[in-house]
PDB file of N, CA and C in Angstrom:
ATOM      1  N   UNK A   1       0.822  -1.186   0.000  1.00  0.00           N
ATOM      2  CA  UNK A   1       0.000   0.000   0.000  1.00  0.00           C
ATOM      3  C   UNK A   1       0.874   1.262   0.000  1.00  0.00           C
ATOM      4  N   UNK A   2       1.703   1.108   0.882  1.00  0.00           N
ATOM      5  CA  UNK A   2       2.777   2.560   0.571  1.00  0.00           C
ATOM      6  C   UNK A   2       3.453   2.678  -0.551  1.00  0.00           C
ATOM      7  N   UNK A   3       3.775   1.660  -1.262  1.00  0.00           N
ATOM      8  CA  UNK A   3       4.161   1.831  -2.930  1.00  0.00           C
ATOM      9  C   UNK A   3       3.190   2.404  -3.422  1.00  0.00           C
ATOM     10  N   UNK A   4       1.736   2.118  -2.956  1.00  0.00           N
ATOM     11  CA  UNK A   4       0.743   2.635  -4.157  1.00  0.00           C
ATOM     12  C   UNK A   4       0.785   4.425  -3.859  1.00  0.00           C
ATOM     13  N   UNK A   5       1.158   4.851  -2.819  1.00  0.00           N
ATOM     14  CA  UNK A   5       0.681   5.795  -1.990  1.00  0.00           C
ATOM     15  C   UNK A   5       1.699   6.673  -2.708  1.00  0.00           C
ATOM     16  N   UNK A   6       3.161   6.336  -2.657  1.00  0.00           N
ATOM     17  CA  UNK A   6       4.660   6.813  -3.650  1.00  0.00           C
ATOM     18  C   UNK A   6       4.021   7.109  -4.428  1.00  0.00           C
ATOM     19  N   UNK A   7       3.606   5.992  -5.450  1.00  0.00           N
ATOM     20  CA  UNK A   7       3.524   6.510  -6.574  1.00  0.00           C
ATOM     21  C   UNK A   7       2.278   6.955  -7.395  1.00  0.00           C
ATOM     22  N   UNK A   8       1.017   6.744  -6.735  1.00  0.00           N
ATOM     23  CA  UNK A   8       0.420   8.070  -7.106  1.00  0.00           C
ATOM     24  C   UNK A   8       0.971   9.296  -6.047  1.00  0.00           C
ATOM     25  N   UNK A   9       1.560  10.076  -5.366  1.00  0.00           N
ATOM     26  CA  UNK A   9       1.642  11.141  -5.227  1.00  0.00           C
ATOM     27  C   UNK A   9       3.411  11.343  -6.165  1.00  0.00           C
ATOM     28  N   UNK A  10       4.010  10.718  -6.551  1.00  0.00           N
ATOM     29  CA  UNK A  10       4.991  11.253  -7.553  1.00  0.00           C
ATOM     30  C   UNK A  10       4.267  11.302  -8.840  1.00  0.00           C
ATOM     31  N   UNK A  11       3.466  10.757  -9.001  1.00  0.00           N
ATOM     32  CA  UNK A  11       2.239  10.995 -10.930  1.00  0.00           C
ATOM     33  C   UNK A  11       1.673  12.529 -10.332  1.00  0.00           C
ATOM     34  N   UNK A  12       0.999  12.799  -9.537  1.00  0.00           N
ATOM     35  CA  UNK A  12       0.432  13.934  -9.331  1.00  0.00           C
ATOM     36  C   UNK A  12       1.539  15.138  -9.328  1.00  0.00           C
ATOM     37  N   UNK A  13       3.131  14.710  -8.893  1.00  0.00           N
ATOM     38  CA  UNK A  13       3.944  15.916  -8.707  1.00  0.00           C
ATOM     39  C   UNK A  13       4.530  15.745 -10.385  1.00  0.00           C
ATOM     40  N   UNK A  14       4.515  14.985 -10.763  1.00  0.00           N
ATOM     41  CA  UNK A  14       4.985  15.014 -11.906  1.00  0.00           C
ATOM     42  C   UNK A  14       3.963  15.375 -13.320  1.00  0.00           C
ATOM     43  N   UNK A  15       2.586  15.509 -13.255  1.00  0.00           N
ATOM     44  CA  UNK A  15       1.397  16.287 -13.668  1.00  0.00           C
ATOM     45  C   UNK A  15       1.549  17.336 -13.779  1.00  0.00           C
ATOM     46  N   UNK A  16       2.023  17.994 -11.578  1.00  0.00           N
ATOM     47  CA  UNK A  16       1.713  19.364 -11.890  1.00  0.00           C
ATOM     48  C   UNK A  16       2.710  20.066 -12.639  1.00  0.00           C
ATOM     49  N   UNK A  17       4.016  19.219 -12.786  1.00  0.00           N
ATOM     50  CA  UNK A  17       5.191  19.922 -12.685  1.00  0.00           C
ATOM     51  C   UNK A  17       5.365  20.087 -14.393  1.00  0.00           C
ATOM     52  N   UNK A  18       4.592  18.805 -15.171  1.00  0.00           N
ATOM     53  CA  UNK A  18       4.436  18.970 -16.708  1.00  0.00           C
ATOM     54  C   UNK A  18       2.807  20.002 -17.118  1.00  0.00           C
ATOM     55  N   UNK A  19       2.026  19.879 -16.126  1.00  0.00           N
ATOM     56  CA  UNK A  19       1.226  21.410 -16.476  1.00  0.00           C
ATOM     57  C   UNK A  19       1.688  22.937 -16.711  1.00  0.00           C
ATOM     58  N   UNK A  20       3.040  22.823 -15.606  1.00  0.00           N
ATOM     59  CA  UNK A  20       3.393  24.069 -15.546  1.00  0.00           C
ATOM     60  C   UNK A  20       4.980  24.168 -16.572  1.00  0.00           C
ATOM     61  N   UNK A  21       4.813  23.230 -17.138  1.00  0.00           N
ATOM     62  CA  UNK A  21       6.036  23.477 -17.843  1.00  0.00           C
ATOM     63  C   UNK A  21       5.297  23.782 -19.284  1.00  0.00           C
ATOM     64  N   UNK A  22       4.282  23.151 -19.644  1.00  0.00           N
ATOM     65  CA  UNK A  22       3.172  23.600 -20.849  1.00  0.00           C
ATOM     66  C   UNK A  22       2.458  24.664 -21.094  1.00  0.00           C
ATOM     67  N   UNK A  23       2.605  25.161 -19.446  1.00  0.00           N
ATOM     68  CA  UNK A  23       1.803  26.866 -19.402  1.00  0.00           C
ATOM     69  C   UNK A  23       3.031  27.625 -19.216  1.00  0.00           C
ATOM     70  N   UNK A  24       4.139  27.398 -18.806  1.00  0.00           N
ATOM     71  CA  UNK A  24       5.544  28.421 -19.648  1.00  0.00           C
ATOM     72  C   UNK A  24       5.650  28.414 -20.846  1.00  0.00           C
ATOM     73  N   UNK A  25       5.803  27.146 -21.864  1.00  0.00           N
ATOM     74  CA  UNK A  25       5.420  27.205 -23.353  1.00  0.00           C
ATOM     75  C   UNK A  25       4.747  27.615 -24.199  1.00  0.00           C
ATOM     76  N   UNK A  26       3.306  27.557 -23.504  1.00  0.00           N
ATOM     77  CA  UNK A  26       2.202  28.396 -24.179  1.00  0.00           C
ATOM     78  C   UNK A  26       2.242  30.154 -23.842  1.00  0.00           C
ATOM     79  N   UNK A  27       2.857  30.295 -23.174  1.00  0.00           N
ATOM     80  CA  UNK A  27       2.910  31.683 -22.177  1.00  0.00           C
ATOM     81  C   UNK A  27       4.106  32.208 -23.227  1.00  0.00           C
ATOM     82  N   UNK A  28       5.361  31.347 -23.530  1.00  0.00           N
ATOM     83  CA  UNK A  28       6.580  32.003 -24.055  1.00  0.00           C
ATOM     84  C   UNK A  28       6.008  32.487 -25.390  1.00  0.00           C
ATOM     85  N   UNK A  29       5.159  31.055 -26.256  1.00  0.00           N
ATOM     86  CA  UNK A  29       4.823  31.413 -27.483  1.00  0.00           C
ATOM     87  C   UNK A  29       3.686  32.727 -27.853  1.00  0.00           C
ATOM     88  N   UNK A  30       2.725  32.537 -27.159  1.00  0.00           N
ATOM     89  CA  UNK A  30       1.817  33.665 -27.055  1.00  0.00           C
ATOM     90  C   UNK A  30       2.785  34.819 -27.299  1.00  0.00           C
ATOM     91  N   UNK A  31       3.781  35.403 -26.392  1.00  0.00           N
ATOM     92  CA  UNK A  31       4.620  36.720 -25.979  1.00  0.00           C
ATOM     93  C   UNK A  31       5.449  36.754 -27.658  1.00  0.00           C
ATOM     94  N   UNK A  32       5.522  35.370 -28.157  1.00  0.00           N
ATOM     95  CA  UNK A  32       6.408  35.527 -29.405  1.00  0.00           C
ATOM     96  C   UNK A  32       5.379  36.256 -30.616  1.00  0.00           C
ATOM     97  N   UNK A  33       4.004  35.250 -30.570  1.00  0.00           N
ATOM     98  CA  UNK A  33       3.252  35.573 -31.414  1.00  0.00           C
ATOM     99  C   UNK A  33       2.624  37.105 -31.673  1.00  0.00           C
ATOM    100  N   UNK A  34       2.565  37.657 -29.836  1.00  0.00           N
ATOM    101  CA  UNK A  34       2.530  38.925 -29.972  1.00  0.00           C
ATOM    102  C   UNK A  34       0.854  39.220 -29.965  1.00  0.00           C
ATOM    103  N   UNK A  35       0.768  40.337 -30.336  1.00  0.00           N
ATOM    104  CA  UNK A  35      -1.202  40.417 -30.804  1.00  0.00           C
ATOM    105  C   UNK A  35      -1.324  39.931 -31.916  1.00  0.00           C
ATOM    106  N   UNK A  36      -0.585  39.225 -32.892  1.00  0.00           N
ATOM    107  CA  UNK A  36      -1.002  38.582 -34.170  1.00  0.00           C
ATOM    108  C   UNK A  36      -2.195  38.875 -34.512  1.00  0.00           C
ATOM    109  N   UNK A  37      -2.474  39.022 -36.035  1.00  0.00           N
ATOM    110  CA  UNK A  37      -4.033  39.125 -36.373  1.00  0.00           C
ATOM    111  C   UNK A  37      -3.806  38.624 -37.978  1.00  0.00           C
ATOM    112  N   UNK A  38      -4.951  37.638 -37.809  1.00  0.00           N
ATOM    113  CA  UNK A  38      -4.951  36.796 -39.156  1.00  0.00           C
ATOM    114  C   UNK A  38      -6.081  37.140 -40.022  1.00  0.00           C
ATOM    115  N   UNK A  39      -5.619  37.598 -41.382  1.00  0.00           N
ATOM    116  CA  UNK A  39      -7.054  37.813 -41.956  1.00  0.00           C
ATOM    117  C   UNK A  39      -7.996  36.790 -41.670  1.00  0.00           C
ATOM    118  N   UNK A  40      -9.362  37.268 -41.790  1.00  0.00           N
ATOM    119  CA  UNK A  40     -10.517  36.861 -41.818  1.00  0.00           C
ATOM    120  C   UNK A  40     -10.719  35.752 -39.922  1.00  0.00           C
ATOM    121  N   UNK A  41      -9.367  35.907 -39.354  1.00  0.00           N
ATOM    122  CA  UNK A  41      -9.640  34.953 -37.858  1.00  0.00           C
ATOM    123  C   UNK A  41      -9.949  36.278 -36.543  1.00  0.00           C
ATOM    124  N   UNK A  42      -8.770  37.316 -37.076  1.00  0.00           N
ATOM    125  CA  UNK A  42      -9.015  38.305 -36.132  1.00  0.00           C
ATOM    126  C   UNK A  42      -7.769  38.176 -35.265  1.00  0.00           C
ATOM    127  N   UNK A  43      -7.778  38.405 -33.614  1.00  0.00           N
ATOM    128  CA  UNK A  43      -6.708  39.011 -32.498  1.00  0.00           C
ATOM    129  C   UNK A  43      -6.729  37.534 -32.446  1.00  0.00           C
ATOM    130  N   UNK A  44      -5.283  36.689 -32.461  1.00  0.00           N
ATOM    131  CA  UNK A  44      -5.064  36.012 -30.937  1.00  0.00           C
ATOM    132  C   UNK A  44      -5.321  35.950 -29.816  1.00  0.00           C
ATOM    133  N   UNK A  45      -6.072  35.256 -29.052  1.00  0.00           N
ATOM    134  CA  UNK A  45      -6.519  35.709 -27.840  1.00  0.00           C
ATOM    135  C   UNK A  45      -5.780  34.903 -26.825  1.00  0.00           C
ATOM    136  N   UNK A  46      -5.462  33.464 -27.270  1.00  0.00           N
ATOM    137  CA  UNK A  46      -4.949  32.594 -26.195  1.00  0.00           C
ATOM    138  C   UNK A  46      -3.972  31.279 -26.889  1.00  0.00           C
ATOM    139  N   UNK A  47      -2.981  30.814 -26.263  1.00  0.00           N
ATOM    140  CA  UNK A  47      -2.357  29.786 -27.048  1.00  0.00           C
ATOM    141  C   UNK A  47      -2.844  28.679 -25.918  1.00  0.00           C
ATOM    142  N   UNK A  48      -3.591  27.770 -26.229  1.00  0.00           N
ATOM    143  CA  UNK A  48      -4.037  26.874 -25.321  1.00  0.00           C
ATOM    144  C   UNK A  48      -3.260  25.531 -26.085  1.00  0.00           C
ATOM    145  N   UNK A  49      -2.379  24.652 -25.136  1.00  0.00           N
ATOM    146  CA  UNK A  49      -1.853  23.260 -25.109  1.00  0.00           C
ATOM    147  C   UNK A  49      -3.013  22.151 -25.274  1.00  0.00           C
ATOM    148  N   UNK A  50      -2.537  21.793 -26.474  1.00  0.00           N
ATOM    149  CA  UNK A  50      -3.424  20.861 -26.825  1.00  0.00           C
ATOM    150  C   UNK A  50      -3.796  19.618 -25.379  1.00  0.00           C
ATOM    151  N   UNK A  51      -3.236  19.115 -24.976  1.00  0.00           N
ATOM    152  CA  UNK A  51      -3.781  18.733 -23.791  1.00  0.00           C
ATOM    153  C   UNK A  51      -4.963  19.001 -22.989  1.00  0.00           C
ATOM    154  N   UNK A  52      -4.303  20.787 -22.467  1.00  0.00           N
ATOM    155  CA  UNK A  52      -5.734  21.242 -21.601  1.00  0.00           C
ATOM    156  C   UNK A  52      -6.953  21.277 -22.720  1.00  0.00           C
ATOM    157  N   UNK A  53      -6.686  21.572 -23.433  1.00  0.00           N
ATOM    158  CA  UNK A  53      -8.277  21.676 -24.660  1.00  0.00           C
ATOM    159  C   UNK A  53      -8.796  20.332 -24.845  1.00  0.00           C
ATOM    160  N   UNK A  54      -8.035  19.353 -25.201  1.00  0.00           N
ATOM    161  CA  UNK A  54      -8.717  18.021 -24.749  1.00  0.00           C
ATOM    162  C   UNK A  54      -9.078  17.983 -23.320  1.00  0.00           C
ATOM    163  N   UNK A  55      -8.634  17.875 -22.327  1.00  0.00           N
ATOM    164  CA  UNK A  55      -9.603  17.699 -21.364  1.00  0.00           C
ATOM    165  C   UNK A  55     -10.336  18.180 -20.681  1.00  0.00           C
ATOM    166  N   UNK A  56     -10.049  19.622 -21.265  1.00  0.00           N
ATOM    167  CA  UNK A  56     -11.679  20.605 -20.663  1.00  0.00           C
ATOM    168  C   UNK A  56     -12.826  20.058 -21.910  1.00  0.00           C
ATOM    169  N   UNK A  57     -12.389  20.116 -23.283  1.00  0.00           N
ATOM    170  CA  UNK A  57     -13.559  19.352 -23.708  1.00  0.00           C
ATOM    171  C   UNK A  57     -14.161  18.026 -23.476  1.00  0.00           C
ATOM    172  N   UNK A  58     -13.186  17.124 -23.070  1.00  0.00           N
ATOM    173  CA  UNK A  58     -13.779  15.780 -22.502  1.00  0.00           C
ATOM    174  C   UNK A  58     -14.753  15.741 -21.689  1.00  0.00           C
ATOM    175  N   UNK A  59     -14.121  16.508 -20.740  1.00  0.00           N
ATOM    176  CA  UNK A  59     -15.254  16.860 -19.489  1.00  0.00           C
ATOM    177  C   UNK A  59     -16.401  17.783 -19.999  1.00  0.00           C
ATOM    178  N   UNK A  60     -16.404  18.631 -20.352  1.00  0.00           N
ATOM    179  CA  UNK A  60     -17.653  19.851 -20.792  1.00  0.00           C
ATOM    180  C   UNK A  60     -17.343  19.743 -22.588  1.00  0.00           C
ATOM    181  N   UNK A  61     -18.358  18.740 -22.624  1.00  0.00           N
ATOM    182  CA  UNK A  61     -18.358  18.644 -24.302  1.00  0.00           C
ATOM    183  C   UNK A  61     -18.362  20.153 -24.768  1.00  0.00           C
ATOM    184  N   UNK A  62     -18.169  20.720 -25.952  1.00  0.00           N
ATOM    185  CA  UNK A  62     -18.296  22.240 -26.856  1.00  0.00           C
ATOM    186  C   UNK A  62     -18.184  22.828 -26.256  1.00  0.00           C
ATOM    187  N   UNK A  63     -17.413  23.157 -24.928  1.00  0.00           N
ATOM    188  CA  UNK A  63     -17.636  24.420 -24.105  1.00  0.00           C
ATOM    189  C   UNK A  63     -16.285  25.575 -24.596  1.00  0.00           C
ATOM    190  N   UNK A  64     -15.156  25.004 -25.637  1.00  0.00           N
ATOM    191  CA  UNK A  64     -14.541  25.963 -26.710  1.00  0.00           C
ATOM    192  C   UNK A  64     -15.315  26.631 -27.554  1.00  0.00           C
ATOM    193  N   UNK A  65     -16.692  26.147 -27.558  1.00  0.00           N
ATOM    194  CA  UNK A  65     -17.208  27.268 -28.918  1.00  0.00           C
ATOM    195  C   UNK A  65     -18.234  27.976 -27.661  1.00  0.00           C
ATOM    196  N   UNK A  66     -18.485  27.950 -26.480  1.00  0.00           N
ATOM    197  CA  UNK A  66     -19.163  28.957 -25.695  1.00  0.00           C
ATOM    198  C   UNK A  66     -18.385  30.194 -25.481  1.00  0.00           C
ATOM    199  N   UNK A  67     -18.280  31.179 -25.686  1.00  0.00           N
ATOM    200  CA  UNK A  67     -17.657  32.388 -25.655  1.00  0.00           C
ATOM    201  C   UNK A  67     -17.133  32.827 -24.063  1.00  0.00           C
ATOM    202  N   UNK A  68     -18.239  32.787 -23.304  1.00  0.00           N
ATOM    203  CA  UNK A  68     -18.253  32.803 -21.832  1.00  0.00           C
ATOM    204  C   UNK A  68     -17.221  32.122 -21.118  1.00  0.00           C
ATOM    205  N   UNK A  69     -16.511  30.769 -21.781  1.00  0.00           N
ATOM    206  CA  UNK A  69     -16.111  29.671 -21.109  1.00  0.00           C
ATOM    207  C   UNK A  69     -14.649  30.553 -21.495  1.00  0.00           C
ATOM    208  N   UNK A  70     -14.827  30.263 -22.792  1.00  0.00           N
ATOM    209  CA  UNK A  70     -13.301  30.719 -23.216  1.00  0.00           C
ATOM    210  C   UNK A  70     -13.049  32.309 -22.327  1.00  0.00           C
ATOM    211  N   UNK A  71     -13.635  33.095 -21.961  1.00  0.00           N
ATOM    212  CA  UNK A  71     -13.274  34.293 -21.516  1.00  0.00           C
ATOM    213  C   UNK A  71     -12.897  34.019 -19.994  1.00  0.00           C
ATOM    214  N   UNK A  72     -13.861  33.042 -19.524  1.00  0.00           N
ATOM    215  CA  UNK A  72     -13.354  32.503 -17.844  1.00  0.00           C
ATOM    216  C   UNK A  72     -11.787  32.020 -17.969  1.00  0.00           C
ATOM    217  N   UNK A  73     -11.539  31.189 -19.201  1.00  0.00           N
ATOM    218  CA  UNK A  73     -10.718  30.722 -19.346  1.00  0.00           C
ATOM    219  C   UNK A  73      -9.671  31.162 -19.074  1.00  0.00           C
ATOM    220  N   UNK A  74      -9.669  32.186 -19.836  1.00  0.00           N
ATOM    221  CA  UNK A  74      -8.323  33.376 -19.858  1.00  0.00           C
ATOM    222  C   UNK A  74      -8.331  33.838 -18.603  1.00  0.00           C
ATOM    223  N   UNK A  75      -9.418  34.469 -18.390  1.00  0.00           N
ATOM    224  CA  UNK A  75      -9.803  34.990 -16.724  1.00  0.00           C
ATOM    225  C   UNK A  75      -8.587  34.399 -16.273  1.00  0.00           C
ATOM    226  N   UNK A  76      -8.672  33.207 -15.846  1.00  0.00           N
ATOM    227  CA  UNK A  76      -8.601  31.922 -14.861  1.00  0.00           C
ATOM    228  C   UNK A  76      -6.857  31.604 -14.848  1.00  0.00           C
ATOM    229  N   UNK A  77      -6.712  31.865 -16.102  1.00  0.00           N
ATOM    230  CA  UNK A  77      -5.264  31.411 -16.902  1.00  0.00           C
ATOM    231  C   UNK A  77      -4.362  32.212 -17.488  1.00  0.00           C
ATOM    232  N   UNK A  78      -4.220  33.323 -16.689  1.00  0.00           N
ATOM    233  CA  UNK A  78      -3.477  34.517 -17.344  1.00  0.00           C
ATOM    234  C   UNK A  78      -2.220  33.770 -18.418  1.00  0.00           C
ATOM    235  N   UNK A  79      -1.398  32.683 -17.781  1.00  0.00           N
ATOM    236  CA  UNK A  79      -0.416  32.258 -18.250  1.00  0.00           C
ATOM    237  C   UNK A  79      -0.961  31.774 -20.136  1.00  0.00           C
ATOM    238  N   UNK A  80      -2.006  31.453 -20.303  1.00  0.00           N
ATOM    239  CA  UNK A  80      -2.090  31.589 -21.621  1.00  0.00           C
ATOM    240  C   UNK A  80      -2.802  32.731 -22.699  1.00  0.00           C
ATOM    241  N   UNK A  81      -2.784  33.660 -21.832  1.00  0.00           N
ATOM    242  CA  UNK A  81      -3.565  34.605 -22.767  1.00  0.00           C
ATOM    243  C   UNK A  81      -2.290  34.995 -23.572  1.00  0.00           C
ATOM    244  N   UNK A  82      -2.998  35.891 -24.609  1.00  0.00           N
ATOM    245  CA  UNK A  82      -2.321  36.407 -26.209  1.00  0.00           C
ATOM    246  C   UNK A  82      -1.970  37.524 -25.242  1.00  0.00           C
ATOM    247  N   UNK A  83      -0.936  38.482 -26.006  1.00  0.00           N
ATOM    248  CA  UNK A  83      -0.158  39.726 -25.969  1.00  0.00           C
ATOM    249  C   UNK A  83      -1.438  40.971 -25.950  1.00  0.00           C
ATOM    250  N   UNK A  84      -1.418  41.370 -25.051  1.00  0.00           N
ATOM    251  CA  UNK A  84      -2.532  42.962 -24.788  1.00  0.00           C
ATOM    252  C   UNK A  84      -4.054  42.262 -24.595  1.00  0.00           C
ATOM    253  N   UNK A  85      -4.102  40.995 -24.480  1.00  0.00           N
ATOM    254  CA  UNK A  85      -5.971  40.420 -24.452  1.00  0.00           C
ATOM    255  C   UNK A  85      -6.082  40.673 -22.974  1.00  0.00           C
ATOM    256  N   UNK A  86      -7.280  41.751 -23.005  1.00  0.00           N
ATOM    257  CA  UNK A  86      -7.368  42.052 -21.246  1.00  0.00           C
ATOM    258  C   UNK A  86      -8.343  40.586 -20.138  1.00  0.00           C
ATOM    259  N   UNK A  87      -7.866  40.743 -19.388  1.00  0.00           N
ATOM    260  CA  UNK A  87      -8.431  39.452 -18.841  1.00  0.00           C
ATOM    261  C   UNK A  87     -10.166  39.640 -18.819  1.00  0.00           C
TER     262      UNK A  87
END
């Protein structure tokens, strides 16, 4: 039982520690991309890691195309917002 106990709490430190190494990445690239604006897409708003977007949609089917969600999002996640997108 204390093996099991190791090693789920080294999966959980090693989760958080690859969450936060994916939200420096997304955070560095955003700052590279800048306010980018693509014809016909508009402002960059957020560089989201394919990961977290799979599993916020897993859990809350379409809640990327709710506008509201995505704005909590950013809210929530400064580390991935775009260059000048106010929270």
């Amino acid at each position: 039982m204390k093996g099991l106990e190791r090693h789920i709490r080294q999966e959980v430190d090693l989760e958080r520690y690859e969450a936060s190494k994916r939200a420096q990445e997304a955070n560095m690239q955003a700052r590279v991309m800048g306010n980018a604006k693509a014809e016909g897409l508009g402002q960059l708003k957020a560089v989201i890691p394919a990961r977290e977007w799979h599993r916020w949609n897993a859990s809350h089917e379409g809640c990327w195309s709710d506008k509201g969600f995505v704005r909590e999002f950013i809210r929530d996640n400064p580390e991935f917002r775009g260059e000048g997108v106010r929270p």
